[in-house]
Protein backbone atom coordinates (compact mmCIF):
# COMPACT_ATOMS: atom_id res chain seq x y z
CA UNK A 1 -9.50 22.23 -23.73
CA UNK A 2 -8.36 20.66 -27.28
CA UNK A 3 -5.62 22.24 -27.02
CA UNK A 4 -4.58 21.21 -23.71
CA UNK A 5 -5.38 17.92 -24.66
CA UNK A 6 -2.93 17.84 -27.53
CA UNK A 7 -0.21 18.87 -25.75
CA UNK A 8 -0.81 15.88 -23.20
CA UNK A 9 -0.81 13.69 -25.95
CA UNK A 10 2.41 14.60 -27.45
CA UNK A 11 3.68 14.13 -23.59
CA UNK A 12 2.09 11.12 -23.44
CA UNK A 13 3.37 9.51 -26.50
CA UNK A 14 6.94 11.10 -25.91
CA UNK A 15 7.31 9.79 -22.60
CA UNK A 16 5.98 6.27 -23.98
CA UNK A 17 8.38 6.10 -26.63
CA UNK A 18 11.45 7.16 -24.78
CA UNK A 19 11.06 4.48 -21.99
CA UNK A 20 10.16 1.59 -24.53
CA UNK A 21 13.65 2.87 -25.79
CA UNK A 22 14.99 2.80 -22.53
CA UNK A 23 14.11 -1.10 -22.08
CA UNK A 24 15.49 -1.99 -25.55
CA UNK A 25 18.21 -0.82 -24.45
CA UNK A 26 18.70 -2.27 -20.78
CA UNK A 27 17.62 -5.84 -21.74
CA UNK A 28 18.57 -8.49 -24.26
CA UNK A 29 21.27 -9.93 -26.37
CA UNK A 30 20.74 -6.71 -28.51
CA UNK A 31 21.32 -4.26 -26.35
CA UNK A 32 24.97 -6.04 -25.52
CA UNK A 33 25.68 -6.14 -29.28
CA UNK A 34 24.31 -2.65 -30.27
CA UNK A 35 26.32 -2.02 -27.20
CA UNK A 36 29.91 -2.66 -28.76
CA UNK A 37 29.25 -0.51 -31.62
CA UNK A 38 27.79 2.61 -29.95
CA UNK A 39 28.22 2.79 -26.48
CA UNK A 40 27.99 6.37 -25.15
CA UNK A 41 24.54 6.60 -27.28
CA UNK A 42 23.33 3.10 -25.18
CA UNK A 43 24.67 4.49 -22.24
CA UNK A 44 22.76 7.89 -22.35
CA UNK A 45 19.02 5.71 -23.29
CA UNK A 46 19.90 3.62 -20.44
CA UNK A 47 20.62 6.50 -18.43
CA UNK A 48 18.18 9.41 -19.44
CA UNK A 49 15.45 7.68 -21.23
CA UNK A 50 14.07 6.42 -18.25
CA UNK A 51 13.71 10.22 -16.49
CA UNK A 52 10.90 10.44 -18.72
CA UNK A 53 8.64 8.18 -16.18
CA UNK A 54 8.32 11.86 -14.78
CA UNK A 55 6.48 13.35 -17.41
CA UNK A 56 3.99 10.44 -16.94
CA UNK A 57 3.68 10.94 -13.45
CA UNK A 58 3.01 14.91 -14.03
CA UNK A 59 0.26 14.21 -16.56
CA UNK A 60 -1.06 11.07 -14.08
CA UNK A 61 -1.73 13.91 -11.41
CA UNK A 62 -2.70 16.62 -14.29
CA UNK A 63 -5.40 14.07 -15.26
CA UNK A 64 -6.84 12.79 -12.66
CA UNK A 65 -6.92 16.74 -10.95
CA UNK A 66 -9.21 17.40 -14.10
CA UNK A 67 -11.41 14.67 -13.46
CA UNK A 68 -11.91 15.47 -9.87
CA UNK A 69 -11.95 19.49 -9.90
CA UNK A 70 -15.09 21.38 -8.18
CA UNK A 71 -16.56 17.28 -8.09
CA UNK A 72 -17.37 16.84 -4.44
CA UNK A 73 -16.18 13.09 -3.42
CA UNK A 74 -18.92 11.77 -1.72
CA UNK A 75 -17.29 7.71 -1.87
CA UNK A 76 -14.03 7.77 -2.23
CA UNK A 77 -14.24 4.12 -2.13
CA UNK A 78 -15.80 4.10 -4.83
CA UNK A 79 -13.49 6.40 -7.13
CA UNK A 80 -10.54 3.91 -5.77
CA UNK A 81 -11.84 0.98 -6.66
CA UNK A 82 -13.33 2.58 -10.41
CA UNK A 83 -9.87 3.50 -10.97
CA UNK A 84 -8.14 0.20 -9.95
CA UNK A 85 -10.72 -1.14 -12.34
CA UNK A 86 -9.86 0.91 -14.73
CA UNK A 87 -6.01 -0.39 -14.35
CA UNK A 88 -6.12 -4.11 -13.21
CA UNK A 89 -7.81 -5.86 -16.02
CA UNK A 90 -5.38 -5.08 -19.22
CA UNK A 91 -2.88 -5.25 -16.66
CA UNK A 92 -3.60 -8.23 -15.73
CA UNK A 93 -4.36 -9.54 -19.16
CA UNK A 94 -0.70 -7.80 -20.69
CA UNK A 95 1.08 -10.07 -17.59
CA UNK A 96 -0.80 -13.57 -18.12
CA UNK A 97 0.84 -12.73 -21.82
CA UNK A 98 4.29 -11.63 -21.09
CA UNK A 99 4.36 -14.75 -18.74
CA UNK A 100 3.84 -16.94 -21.63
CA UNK A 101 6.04 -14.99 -23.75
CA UNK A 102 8.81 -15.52 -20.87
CA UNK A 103 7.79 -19.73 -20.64
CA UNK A 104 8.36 -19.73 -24.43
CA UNK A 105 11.83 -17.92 -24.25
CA UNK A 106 13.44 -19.38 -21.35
CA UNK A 107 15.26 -22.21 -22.76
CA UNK A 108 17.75 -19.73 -24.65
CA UNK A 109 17.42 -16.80 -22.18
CA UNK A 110 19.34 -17.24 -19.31
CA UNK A 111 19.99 -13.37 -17.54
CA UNK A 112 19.38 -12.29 -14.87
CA UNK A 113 16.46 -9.69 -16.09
CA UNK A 114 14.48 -12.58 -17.41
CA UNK A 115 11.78 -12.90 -14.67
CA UNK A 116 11.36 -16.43 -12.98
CA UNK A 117 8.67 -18.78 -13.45
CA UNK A 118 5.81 -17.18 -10.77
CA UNK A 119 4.15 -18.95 -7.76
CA UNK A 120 0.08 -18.30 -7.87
CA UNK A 121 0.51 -15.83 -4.71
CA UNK A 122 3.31 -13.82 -6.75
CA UNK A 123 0.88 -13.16 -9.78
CA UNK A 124 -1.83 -12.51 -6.92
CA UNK A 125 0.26 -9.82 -5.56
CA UNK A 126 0.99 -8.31 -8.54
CA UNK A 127 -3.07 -8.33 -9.66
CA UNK A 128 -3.53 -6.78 -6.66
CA UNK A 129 -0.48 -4.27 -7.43
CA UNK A 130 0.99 -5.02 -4.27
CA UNK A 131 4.09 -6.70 -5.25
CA UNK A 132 6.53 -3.93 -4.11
CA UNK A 133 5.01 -3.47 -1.25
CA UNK A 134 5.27 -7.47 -0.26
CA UNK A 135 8.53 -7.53 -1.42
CA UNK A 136 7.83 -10.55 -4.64
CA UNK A 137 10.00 -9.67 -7.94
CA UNK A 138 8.15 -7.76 -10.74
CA UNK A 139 6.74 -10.51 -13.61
CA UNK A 140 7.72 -7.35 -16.27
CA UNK A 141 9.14 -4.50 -16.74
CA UNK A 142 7.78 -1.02 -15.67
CA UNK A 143 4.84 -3.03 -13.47
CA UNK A 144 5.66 -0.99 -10.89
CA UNK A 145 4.61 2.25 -12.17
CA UNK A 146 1.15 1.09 -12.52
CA UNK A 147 0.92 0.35 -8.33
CA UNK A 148 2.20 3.78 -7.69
CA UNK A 149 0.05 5.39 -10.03
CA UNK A 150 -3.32 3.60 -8.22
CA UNK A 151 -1.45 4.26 -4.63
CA UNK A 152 -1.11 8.07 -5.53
CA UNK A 153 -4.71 8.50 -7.62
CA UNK A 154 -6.07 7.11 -3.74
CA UNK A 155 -4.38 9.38 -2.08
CA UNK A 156 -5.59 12.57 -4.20
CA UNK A 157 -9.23 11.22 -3.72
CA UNK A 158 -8.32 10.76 -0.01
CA UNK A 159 -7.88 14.14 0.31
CA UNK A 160 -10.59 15.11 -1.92
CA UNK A 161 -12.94 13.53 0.80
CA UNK A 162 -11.27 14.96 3.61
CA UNK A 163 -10.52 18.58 3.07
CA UNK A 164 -12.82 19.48 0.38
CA UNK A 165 -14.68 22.48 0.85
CA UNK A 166 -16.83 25.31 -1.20
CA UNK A 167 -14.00 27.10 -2.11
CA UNK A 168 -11.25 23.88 -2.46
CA UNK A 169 -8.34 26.62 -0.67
CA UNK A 170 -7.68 24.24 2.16
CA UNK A 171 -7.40 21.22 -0.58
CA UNK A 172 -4.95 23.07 -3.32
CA UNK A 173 -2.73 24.06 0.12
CA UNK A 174 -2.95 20.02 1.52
CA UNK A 175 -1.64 19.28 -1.98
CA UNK A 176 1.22 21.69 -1.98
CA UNK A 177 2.13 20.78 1.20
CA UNK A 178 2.77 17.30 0.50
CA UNK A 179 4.46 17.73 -2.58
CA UNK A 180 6.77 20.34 -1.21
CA UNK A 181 7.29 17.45 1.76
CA UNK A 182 8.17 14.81 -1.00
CA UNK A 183 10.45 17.36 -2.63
CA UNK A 184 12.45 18.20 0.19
CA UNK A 185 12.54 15.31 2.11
CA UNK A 186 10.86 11.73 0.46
CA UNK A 187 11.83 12.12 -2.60
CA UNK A 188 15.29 11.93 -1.32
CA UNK A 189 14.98 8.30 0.61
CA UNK A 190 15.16 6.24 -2.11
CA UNK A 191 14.09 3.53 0.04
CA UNK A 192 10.76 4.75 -0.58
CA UNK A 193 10.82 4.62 -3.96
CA UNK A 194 7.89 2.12 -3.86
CA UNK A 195 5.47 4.24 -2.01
CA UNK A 196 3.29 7.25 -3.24
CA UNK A 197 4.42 9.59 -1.54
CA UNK A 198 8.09 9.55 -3.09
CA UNK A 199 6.78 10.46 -6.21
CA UNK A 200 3.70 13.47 -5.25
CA UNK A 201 6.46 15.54 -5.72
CA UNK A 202 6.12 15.09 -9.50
CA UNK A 203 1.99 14.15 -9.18
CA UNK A 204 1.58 16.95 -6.70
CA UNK A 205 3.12 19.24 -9.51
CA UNK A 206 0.27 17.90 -12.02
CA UNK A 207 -2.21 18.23 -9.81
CA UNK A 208 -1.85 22.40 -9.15
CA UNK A 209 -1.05 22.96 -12.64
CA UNK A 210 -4.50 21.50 -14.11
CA UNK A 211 -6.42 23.55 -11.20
CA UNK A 212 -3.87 26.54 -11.92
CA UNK A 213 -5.69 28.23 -14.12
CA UNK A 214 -9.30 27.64 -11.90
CA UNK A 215 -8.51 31.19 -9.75
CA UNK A 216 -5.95 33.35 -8.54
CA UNK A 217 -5.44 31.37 -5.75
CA UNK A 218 -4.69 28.21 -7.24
CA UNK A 219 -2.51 29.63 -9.35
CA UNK A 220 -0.33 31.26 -6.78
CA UNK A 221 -0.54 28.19 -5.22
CA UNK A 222 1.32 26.59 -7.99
CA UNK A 223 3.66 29.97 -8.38
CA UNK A 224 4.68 28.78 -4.46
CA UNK A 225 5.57 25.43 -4.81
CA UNK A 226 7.15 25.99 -7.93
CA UNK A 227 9.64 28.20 -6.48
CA UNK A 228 9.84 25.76 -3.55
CA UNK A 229 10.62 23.24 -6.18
CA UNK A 230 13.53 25.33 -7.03
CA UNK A 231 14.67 25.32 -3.49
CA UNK A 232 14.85 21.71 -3.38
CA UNK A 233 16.62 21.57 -6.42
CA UNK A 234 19.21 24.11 -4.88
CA UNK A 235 19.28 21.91 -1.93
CA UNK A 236 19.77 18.54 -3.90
CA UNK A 237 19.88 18.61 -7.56
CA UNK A 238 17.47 15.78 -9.08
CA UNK A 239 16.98 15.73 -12.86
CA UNK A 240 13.76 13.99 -12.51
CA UNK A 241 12.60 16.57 -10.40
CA UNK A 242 13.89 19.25 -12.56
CA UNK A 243 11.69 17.24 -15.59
CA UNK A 244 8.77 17.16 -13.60
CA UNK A 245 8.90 21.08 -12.81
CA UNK A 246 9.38 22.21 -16.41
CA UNK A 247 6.53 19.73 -17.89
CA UNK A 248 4.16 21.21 -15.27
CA UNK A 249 5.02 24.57 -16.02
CA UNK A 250 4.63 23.78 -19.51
CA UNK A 251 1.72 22.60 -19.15
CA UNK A 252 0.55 25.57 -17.01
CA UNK A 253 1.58 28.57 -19.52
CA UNK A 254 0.12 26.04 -23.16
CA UNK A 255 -2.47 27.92 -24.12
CA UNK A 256 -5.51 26.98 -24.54
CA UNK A 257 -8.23 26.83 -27.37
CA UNK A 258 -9.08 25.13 -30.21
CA UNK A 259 -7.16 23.24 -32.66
CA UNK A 260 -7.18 21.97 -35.87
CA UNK A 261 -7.27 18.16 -35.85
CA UNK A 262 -4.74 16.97 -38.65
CA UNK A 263 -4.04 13.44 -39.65
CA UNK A 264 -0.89 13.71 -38.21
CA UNK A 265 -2.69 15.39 -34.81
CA UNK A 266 -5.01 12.22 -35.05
CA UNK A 267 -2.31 9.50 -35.29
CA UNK A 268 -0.25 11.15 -32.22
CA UNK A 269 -4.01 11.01 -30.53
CA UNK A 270 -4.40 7.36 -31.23
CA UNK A 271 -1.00 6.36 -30.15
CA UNK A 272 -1.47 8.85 -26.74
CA UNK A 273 -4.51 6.48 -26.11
CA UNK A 274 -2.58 3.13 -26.21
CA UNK A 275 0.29 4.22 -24.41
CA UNK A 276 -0.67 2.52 -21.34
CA UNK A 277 -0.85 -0.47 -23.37
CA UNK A 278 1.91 0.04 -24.77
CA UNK A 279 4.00 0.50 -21.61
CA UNK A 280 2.58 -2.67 -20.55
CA UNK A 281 3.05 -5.27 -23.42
CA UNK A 282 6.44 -3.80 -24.30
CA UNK A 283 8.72 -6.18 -22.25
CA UNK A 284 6.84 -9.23 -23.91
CA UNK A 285 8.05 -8.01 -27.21
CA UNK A 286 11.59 -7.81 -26.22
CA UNK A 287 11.72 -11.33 -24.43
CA UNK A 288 10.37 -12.85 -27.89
CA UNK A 289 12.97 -11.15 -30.29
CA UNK A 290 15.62 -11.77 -27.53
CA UNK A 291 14.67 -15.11 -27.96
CA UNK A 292 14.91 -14.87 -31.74
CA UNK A 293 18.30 -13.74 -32.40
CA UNK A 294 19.76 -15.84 -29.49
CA UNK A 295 18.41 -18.84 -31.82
CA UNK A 296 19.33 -16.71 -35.31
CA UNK A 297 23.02 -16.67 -33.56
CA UNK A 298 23.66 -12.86 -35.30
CA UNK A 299 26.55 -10.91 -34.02
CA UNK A 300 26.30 -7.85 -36.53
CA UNK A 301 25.44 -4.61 -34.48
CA UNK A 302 23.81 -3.31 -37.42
CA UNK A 303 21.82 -6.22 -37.93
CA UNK A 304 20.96 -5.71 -34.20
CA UNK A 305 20.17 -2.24 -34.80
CA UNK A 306 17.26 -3.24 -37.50
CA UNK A 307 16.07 -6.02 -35.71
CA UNK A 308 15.85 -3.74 -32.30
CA UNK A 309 13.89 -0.68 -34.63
CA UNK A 310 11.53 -3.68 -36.15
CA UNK A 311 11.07 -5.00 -32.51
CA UNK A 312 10.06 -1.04 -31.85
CA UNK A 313 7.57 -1.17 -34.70
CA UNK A 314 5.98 -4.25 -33.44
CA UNK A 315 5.90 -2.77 -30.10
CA UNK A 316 3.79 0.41 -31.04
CA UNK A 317 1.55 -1.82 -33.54
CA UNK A 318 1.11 -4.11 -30.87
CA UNK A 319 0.09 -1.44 -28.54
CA UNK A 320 -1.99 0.07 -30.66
CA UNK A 321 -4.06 -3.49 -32.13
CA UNK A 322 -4.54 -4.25 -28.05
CA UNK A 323 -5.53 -0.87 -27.13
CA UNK A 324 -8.61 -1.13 -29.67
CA UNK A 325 -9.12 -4.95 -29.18
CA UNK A 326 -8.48 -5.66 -26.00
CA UNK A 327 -8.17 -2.62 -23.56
CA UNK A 328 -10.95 -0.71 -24.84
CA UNK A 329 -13.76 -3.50 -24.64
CA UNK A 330 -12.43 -5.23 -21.66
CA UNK A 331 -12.78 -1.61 -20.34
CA UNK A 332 -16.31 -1.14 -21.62
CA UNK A 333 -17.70 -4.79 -19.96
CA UNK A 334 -15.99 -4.04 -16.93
CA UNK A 335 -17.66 -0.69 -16.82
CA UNK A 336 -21.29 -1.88 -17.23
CA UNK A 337 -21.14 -4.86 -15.16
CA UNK A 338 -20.30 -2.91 -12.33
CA UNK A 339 -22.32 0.10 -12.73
CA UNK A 340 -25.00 -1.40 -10.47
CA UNK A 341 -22.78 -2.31 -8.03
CA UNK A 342 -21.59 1.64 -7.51
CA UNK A 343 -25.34 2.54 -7.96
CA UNK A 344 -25.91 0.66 -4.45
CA UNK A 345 -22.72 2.39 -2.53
CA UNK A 346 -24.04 5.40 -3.89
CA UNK A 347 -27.27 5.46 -2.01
């Protein structure tokens, strides 16, 4: 199982690191300047960097499959609501910041990515991470993400509750048959593209590759909709799909056992844990040093290029001092103020 785990953390902090890239280079007066100098290399971040929101959705469903396998889900209410609990107060927390971060900047940022000033029922939406869904504009970057990531964990438990069974069969099938839906047909509306069940085809895969390995079954379970995953690329090539396939597979086939915990192993560890702070609190970053060099009035696009790889730095050490001052304890309080309150829908 430490093995396993590794190899989600290198996934974890991969995936992390190429779509922070991806937003350095879609927004700010440094992106248009490193822009000049290198533009095929800006081009293919903007382009391909962002793909790797796949891998993140295959680990979402590989996780939360591990944390629900052979548990019987007795209140499903209550696993929903432990997991938006679980998302919504950093979240909340990394937008009240980036807001201020985007008051402070405004007066010499005037694009079009720079979110507007929000209305009380627009940050209310987004707490609530409904803000697709009711149509407001996202406060930050990548916000999104974390509303279908809670919409799709539901929907797992929601099945959970309503097929499991002593064996699990007629849950593993459920599964495959809804991501082999999304891969054939939803994942190909992108009108959808703010609803769950666009992306089970990459969560699905996740999900039967952590309970591959639990019996034969499940396994050629997985073997099927893998192959039907092939079939959909045949009938409509998708690169994020094709992503999603070979980091389940991957993840399927690593084998397991134990491992010898490095410094180098711990470090990728520690930054795996603050990704999701990371993702979050990125955007913030870039607003403020967007801000800076529209005030330093540089033009050099190698001066951009340091300032952009500093802003990076800051990024990762931001995400990092949050994650252990912030996240972790808000986490913790949340946790044991509301143990009593799932103690009484347990009974």
């Amino acid at each position: 199982m430490l093995e396993r785990s590794f190899t989600v953390d290198v996934l974890k902090v991969v995936a992390a690191q190429l779509i922070v890239w991806h937003h350095f280079s879609a927004y700010g007066p440094m992106s248009d300047t490193l822009y000049v100098m290198w533009p095929h290399w800006m081009d293919g971040l903007y382009e391909h960097a962002r793909l790797a929101v796949q891998i993140f959705l295959v680990v979402g469903g590989y996780l939360a499959a591990q944390s629900v396998m052979n548990k019987p889900i007795q209140q499903p209410f209550v696993h929903i609501t432990k997991r938006y609990l679980r998302l919504a107060p950093f979240y909340v927390l990394a937008l009240t910041l980036i807001t201020f971060a985007v008051a402070v900047s405004r007066l010499t940022i005037h694009e079009s990515w720079l979110p507007t000033e929000p209305t009380p029922l627009q940050f209310l939406a987004h707490a609530l991470l409904l803000h697709d869904v009711l149509g407001f504009e996202a406060l930050s970057s990548g916000v999104w993400y974390v509303a279908v990531d809670f919409q799709l964990y539901a929907l797992l438990i929601v099945l959970c509750y309503l097929l499991q069974t002593t064996n699990y069969r007629r849950l593993s099938v459920a599964v495959a048959v809804l991501c082999v839906a999304s891969m054939w047909q939803f994942n190909r509306v992108h009108e959808l593209d703010i609803w769950a069940i666009y992306f089970f085809c990459a969560y699905g895969l996740g999900v039967l590759a952590a309970w591959a390995k639990r019996s034969k079954f499940d396994m050629a379970v997985f073997g099927v909709t893998a192959l039907m995953a092939v079939g959909a690329l045949w009938l409509e090539f998708r690169l994020r799909l094709c992503l999603a396939l070979v980091t389940a597979v991957w993840l399927v086939i690593k084998p397991t056992g134990m491992v010898h915990w490095t410094p180098m192993k711990r470090v990728v560890h520690r930054l795996s844990n603050s990704a999701y702070v990371l993702f979050l609190t990125h955007f913030g970053v870039i607003v403020l040093f967007s801000d800076i060099w529209n005030k330093s009035r540089f033009y050099d696009p190698y001066t951009a290029f340091a300032l952009t790889g500093f802003a990076w730095l800051c990024s990762v050490g931001l995400g990092l001092f949050l994650h252990e001052k912030a996240e972790v304890p808000i986490h913790h309080w949340v946790s044991h103020h509301s143990k009593q309150l799932f103690l009484r829908f347990s009974h």
